[in-house]
N, C-alpha and C. Protein backbone atom coordinates (compact mmCIF):
# COMPACT_ATOMS: atom_id res chain seq x y z
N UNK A 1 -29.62 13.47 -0.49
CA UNK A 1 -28.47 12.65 -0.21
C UNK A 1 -28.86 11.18 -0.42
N UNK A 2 -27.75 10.32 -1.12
CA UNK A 2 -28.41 8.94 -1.30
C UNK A 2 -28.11 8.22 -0.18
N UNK A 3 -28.29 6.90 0.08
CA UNK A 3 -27.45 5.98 0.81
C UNK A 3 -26.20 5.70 1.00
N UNK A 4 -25.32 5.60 0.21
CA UNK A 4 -24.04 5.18 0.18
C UNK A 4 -23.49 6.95 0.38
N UNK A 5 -23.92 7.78 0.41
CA UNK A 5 -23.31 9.17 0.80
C UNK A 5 -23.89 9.07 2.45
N UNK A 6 -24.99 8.73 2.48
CA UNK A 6 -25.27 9.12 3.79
C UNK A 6 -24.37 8.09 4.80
N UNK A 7 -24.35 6.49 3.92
CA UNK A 7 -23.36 5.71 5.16
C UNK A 7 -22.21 6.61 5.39
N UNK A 8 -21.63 7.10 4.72
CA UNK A 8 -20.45 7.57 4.39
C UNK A 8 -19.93 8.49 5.57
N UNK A 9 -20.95 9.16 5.74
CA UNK A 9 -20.89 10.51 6.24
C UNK A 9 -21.33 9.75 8.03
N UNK A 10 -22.03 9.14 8.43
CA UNK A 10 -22.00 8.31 9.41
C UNK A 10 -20.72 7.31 10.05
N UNK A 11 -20.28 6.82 8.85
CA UNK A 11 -18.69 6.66 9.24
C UNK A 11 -17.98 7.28 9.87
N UNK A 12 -18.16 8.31 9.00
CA UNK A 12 -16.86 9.46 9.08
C UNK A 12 -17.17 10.15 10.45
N UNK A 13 -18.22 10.23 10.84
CA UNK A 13 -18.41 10.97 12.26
C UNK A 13 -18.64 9.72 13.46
N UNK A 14 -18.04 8.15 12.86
CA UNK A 14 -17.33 7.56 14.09
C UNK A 14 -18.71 6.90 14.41
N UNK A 15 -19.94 6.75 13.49
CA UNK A 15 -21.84 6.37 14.10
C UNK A 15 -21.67 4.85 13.70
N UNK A 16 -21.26 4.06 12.79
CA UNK A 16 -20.99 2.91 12.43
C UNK A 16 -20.08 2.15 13.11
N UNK A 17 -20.07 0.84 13.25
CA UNK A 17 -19.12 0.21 13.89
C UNK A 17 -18.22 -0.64 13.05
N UNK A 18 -18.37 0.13 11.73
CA UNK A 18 -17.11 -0.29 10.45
C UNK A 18 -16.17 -0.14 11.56
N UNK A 19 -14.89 -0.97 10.80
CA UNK A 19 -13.07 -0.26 11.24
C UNK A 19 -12.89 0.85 11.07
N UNK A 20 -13.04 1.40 10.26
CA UNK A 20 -13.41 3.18 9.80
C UNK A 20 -14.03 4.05 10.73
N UNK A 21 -15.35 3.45 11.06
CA UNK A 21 -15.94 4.31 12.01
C UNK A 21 -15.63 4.12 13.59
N UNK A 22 -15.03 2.69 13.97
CA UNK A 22 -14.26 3.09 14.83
C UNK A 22 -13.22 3.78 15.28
N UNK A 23 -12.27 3.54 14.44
CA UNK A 23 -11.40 4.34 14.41
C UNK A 23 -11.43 6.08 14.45
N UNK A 24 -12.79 6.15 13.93
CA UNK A 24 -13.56 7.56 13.42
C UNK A 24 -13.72 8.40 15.15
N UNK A 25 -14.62 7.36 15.46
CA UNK A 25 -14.83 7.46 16.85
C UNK A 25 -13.93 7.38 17.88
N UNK A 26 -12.84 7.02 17.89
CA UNK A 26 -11.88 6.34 18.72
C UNK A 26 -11.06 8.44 18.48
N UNK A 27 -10.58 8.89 17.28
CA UNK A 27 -10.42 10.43 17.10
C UNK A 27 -10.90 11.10 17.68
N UNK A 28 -12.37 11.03 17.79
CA UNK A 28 -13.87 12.18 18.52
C UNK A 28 -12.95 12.25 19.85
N UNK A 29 -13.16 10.44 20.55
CA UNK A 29 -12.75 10.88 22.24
C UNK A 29 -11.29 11.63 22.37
N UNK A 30 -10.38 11.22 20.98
CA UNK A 30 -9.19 11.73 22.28
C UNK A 30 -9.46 13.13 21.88
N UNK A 31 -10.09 13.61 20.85
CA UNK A 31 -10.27 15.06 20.83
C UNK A 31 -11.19 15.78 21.94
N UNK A 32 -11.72 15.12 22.37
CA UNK A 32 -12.38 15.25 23.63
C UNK A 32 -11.96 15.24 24.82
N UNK A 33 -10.90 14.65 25.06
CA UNK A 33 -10.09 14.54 26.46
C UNK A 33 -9.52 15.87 26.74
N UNK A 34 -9.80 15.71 28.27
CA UNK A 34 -9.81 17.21 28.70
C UNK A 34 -8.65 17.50 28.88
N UNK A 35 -7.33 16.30 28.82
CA UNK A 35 -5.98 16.97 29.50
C UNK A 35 -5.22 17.04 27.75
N UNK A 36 -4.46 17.94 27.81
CA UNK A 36 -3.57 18.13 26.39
C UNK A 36 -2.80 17.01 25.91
N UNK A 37 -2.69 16.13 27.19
CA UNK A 37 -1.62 14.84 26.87
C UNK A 37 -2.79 13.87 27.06
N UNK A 38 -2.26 12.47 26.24
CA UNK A 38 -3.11 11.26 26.64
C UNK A 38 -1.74 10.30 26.63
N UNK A 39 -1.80 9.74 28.04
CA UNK A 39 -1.12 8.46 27.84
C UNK A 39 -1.12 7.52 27.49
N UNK A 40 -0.21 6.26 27.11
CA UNK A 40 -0.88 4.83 26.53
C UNK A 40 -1.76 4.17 26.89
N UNK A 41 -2.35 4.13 28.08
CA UNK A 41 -2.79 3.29 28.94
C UNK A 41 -4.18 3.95 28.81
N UNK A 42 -4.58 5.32 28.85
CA UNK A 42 -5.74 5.85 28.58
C UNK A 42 -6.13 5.93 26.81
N UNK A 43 -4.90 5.87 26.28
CA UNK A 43 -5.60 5.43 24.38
C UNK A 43 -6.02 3.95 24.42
N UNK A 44 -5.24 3.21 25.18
CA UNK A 44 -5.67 1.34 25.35
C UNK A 44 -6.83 1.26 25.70
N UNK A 45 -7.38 2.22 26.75
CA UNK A 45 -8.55 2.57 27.28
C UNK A 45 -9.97 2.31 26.05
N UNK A 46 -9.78 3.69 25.63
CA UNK A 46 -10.31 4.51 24.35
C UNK A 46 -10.38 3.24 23.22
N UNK A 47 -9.34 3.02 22.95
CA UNK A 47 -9.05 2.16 21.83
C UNK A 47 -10.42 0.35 21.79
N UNK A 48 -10.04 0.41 23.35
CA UNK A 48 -10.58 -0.77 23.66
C UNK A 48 -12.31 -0.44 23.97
N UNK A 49 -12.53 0.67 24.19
CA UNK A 49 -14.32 0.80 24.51
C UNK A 49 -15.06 0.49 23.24
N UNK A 50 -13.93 0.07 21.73
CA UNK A 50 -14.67 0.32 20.68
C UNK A 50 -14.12 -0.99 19.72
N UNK A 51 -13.42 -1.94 20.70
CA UNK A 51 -13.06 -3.18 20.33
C UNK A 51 -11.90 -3.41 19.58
N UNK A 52 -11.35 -2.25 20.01
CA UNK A 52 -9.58 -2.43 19.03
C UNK A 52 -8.38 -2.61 20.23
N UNK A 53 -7.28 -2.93 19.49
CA UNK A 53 -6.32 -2.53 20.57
C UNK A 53 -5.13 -2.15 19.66
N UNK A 54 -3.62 -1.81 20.65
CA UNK A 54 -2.76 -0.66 19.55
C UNK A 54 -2.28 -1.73 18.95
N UNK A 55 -2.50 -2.98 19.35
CA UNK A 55 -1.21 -4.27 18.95
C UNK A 55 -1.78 -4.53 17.08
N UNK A 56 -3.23 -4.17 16.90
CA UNK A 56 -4.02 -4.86 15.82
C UNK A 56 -3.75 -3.31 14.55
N UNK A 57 -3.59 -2.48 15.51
CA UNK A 57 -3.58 -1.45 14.94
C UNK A 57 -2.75 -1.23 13.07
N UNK A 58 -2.64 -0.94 12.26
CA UNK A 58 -1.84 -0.91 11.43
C UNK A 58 -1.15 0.50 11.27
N UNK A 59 0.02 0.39 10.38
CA UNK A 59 0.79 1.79 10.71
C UNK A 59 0.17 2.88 10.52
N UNK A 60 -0.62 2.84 9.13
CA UNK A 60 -1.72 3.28 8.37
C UNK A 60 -2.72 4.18 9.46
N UNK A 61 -3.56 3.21 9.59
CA UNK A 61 -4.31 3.27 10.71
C UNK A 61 -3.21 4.47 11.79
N UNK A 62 -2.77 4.48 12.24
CA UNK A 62 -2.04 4.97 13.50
C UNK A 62 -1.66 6.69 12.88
N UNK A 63 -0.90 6.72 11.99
CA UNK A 63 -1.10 7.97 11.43
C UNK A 63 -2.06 8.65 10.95
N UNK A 64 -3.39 7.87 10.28
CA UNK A 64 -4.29 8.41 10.12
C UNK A 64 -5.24 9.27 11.18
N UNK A 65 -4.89 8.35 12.30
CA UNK A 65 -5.61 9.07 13.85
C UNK A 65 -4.69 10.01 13.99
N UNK A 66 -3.16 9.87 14.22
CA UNK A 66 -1.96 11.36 14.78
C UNK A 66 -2.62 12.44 13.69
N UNK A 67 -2.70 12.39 11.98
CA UNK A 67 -3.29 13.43 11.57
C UNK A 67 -4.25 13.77 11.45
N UNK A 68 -5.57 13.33 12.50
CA UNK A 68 -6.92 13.81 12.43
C UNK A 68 -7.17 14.10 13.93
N UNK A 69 -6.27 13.94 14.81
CA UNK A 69 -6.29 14.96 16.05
C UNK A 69 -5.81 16.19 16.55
N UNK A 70 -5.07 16.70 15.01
CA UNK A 70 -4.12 17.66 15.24
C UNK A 70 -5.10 18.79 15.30
C-alpha cells in the first residue's frame, strides 16, 4: 500500500483530523450510540468533540453523514 492510499484509508475510518476525517469520525460515534434516536443537542455534542458545529456544516456534508449511518 503506498502513502496517499494509506492516508486515504485513515481518513476514511475518521484517524485524521482532515474535514473528511472528522466528519468520518463524527459517523463512527453516532453509529455507536447506544439509543436508536440521537437528538440535536447530543449530535452538537458529537459534532463539537471534533471541532465542528451543525451551523458550519454544509448541505453536502449533512447528507453525506444521514447516508453513512444508515
Amino acid at each position: 500500500m503506498d502513502f496517499p492510499e494509506f492516508m486515504y484509508y485513515l481518513e476514511s475510518d475518521g484517524k485524521l483530523p482532515t474535514r473528511a476525517g472528522k466528519i468520518n469520525a463524527v459517523i463512527k460515534d453516532i453509529k455507536r450510540y447506544p439509543a436508536l434516536e440521537i437528538d440535536m443537542a447530543e449530535f452538537e455534542l458529537i459534532l463539537n468533540h471534533y471541532g465542528l458545529t451543525f451551523d458550519e456544516l454544509s448541505s453536502r456534508e449533512i447528507n453525506y453523514i444521514n447516508n453513512n449511518i444508515k
